[in-house]
Protein backbone atom coordinates (compact mmCIF):
# COMPACT_ATOMS: atom_id res chain seq x y z
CA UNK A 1 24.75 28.69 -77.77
CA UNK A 2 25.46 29.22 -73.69
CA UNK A 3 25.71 26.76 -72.16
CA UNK A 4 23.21 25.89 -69.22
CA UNK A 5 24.52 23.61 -67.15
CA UNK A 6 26.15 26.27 -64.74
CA UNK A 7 22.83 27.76 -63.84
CA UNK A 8 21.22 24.24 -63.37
CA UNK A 9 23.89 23.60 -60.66
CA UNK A 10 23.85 26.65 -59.17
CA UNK A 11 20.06 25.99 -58.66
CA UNK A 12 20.37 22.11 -57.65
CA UNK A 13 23.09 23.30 -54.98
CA UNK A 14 20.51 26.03 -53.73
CA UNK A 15 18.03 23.07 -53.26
CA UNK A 16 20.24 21.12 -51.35
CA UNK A 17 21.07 23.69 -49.42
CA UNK A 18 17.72 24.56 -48.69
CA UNK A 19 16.52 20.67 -48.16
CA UNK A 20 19.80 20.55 -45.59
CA UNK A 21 18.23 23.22 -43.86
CA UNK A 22 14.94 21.90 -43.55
CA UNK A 23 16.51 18.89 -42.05
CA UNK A 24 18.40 20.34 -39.54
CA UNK A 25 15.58 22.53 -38.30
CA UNK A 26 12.91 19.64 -38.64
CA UNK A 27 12.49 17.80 -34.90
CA UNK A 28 13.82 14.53 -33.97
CA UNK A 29 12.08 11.11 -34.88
CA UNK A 30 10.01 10.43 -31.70
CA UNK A 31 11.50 7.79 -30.58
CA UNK A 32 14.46 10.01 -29.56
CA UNK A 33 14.20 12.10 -26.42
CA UNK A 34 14.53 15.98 -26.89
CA UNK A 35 17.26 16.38 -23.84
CA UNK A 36 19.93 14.61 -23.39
CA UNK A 37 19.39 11.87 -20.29
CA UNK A 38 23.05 11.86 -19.94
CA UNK A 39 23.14 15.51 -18.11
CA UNK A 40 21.33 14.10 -15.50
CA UNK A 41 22.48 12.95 -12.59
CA UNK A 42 23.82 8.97 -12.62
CA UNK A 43 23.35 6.14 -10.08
CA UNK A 44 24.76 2.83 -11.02
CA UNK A 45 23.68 0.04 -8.97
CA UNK A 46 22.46 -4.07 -9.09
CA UNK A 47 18.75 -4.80 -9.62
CA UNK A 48 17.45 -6.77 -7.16
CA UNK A 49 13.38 -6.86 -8.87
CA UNK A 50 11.04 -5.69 -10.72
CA UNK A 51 7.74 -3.38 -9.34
CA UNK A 52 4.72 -4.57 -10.53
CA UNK A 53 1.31 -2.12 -11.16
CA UNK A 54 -1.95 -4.32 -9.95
CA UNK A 55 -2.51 -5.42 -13.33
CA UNK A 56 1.32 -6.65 -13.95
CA UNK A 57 3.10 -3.96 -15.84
CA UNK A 58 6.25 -2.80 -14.97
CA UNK A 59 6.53 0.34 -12.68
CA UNK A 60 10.06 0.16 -11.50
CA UNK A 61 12.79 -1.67 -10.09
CA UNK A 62 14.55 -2.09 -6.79
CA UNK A 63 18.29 -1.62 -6.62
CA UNK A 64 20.20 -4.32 -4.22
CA UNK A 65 21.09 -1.26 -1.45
CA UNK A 66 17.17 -0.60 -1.43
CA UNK A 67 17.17 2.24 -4.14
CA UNK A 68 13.36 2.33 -5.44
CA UNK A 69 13.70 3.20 -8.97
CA UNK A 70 10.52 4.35 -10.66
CA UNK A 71 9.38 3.94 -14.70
CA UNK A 72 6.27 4.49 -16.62
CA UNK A 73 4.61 1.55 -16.85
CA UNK A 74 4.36 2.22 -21.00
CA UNK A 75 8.14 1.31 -20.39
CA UNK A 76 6.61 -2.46 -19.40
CA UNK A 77 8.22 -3.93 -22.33
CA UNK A 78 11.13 -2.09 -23.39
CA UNK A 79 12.02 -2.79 -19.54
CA UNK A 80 10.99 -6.70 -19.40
CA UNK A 81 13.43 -7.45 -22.67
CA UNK A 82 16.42 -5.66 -21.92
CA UNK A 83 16.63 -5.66 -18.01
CA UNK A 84 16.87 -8.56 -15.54
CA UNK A 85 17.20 -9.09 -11.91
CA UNK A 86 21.26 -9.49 -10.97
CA UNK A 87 21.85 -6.99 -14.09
CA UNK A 88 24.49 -3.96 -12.93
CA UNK A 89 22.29 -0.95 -14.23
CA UNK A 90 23.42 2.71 -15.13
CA UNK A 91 20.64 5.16 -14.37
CA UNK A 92 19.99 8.94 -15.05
CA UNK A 93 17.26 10.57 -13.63
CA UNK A 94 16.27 12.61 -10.22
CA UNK A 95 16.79 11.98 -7.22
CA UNK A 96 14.43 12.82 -4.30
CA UNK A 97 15.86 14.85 -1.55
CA UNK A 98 14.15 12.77 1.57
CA UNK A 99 13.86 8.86 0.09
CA UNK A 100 16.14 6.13 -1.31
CA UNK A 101 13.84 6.76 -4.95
CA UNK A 102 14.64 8.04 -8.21
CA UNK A 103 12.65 8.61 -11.20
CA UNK A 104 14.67 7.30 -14.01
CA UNK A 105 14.62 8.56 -17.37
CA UNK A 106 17.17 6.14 -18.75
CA UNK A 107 18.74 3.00 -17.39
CA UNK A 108 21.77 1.03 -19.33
CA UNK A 109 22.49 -2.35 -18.58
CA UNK A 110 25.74 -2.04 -18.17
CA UNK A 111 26.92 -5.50 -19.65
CA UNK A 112 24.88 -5.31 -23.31
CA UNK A 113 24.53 -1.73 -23.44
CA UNK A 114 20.74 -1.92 -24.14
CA UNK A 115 19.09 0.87 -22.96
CA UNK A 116 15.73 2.06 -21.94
CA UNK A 117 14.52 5.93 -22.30
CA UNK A 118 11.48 7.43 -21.36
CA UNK A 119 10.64 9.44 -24.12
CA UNK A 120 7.24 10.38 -22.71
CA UNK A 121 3.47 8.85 -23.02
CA UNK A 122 2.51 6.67 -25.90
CA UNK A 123 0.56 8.16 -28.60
CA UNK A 124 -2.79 7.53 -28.39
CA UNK A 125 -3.83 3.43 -28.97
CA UNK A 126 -0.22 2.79 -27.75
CA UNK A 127 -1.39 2.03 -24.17
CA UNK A 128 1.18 0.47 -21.49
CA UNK A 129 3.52 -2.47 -23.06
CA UNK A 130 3.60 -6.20 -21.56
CA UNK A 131 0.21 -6.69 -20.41
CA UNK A 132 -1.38 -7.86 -17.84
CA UNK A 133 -0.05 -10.94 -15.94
CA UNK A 134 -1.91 -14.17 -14.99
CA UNK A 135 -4.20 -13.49 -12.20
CA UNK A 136 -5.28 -16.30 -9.43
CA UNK A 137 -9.00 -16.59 -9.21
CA UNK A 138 -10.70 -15.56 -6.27
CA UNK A 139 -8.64 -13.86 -3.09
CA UNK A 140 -5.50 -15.00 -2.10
CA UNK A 141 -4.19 -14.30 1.28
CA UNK A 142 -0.85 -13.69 2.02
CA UNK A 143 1.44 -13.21 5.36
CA UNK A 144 4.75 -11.57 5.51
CA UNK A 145 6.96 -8.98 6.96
CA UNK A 146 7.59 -5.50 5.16
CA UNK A 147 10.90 -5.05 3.87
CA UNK A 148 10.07 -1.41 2.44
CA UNK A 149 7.37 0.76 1.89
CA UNK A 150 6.50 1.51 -2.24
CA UNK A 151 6.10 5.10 -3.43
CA UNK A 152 4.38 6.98 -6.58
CA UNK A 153 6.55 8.81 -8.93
CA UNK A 154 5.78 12.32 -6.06
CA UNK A 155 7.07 10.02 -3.56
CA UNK A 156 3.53 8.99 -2.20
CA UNK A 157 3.18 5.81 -0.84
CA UNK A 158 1.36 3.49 -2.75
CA UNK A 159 1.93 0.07 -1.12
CA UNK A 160 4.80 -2.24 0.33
CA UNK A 161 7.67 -4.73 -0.71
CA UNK A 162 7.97 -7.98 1.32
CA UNK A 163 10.77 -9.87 2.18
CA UNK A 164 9.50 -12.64 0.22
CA UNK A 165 9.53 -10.16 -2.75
CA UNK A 166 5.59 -9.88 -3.10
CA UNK A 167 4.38 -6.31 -4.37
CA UNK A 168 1.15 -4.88 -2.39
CA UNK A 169 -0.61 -1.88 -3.71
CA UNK A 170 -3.38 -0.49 -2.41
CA UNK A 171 -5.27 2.48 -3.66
CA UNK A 172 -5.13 6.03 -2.54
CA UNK A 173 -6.42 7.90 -0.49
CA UNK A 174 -7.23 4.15 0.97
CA UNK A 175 -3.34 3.74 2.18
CA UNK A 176 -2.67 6.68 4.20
CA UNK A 177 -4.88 4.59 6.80
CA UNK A 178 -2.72 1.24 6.75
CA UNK A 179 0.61 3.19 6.12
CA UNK A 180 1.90 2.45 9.69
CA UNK A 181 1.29 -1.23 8.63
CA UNK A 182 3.70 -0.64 5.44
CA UNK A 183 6.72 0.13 7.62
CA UNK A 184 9.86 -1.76 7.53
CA UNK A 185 9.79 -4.65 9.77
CA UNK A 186 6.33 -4.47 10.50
CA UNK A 187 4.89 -8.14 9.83
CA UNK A 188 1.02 -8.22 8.41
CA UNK A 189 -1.52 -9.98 6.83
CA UNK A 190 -2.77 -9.15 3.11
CA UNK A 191 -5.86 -10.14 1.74
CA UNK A 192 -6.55 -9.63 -2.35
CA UNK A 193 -6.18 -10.02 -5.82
CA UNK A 194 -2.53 -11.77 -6.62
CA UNK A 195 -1.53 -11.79 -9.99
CA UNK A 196 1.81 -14.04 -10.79
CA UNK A 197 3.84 -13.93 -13.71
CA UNK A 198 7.63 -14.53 -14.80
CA UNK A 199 8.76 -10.85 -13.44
CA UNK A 200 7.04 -11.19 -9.63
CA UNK A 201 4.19 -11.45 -7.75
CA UNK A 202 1.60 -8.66 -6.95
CA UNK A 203 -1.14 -8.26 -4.87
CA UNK A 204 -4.34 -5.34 -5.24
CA UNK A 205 -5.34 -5.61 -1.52
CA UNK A 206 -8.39 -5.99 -0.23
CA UNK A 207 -8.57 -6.58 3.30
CA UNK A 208 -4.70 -5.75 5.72
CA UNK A 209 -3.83 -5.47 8.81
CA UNK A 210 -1.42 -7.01 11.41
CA UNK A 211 -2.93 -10.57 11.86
CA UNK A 212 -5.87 -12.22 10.64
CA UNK A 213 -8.09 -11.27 13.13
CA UNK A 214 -7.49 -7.63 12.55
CA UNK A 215 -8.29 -7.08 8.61
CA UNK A 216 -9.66 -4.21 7.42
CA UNK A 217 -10.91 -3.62 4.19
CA UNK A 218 -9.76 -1.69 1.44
CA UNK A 219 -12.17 0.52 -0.54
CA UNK A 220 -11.58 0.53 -4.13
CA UNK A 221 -10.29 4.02 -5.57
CA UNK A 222 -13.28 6.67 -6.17
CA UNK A 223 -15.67 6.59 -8.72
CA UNK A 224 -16.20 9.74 -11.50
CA UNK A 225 -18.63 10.77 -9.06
CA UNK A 226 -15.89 10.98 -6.30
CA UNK A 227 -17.38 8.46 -4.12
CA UNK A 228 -15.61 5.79 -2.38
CA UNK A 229 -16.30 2.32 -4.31
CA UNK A 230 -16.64 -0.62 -2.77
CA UNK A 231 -14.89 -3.83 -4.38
CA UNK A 232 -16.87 -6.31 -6.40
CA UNK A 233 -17.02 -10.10 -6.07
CA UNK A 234 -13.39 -11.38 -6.91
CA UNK A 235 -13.12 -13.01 -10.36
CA UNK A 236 -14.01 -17.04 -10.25
């Protein structure tokens, strides 16, 4: 009687094989980004803060030598437990040709080796991590001087950092009126929204302008229709 054991391993090995393959050509788990961030080019730097969206999620961060460094704010959370202000940071990303601001697609900390990569939008239901902060009922009004205007990932500008380290944001195309008032140096008076929470302050403006007796307000952001809104009463 033959025997069949040679024929049994010559098919097992032909299955491995073939399950090897299927692993190797199969795509990466997707929590693992498809490029390398590593090829990219590399800033290292201190972090200074965090940037806050209007309803508290991390955006970004800003270097000590006034580097703005952008992130999705689905990144809120990954960023809030591994990163902290006075961390040295290694960063991949690009840079943009005309501004101090890079859109980062990883950042180390350089003393744990944690690491944060963007690995694209959340599936759907995953929505932005962290949560909104603790918002101050009714308007808070706030007076500082502008340490540096605040961009969008295309290098819009979407508010202003003070020297006190507030975030303002204001809604486009709302801030291409007040964006001689978000220049460096320029001292101003903010009317809004301020929400507060361990990571920084931010504030969805209102009313701005250079002293109290020259506010303007802010129209909220368009409506599906396209038409300009007009801001509600502030919460109570």
């Amino acid at each position: 009687m033959k025997s069949q054991w040679k024929p049994a391993l010559i098919f097992g090995c032909a299955l491995i094989g073939a399950d090897a393959s299927a692993v190797a050509q199969s795509p990466p788990p997707a929590h693992t980004p498809l490029y390398d961030p590593q090829q990219l080019p590399m800033r290292q730097g201190q972090v200074q803060q965090f940037t806050l969206t209007p309803r508290g999620d991390i955006d970004g961060l800003i270097l000590t030598d006034g580097t703005e460094v952008k992130t999705p704010p689905h990144l809120s959370t990954a960023m809030a437990y591994t990163i902290k202000p006075g961390d040295a940071v290694t960063i991949h990303g690009l840079h943009a040709a005309a501004l101090p601001l890079m859109q980062a697609v990883s950042i180390i900390d350089d003393a744990t080796g944690r690491t944060v990569v963007d690995t694209g939008p959340p599936r759907p239901g995953g929505g932005p991590g962290g949560g909104p902060a603790a918002a101050i009922p009714g308007l808070t009004e706030i007076e500082g001087r502008v340490r540096m205007p605040l961009h969008g990932p295309r290098g819009d500008v979407n508010g202003a950092l003070l020297e006190d380290g507030t975030v303002l944001r204001l809604p486009p195309p709302e801030v291409d009126r007040f964006v001689a008032l978000l220049q460096p140096g320029r001292d101003l008076v903010a009317e809004g929204i301020l929400l507060a929470n361990p990571l920084g302050k931010v504030l969805e403006v209102r009313q701005i302008g250079a002293s109290r007796d020259q506010l303007n307000e802010v129209q909220a952001p368009p409506g599906p229709g396209g038409k300009k809104g007009r801001h509600g009463p502030p919460p109570v």
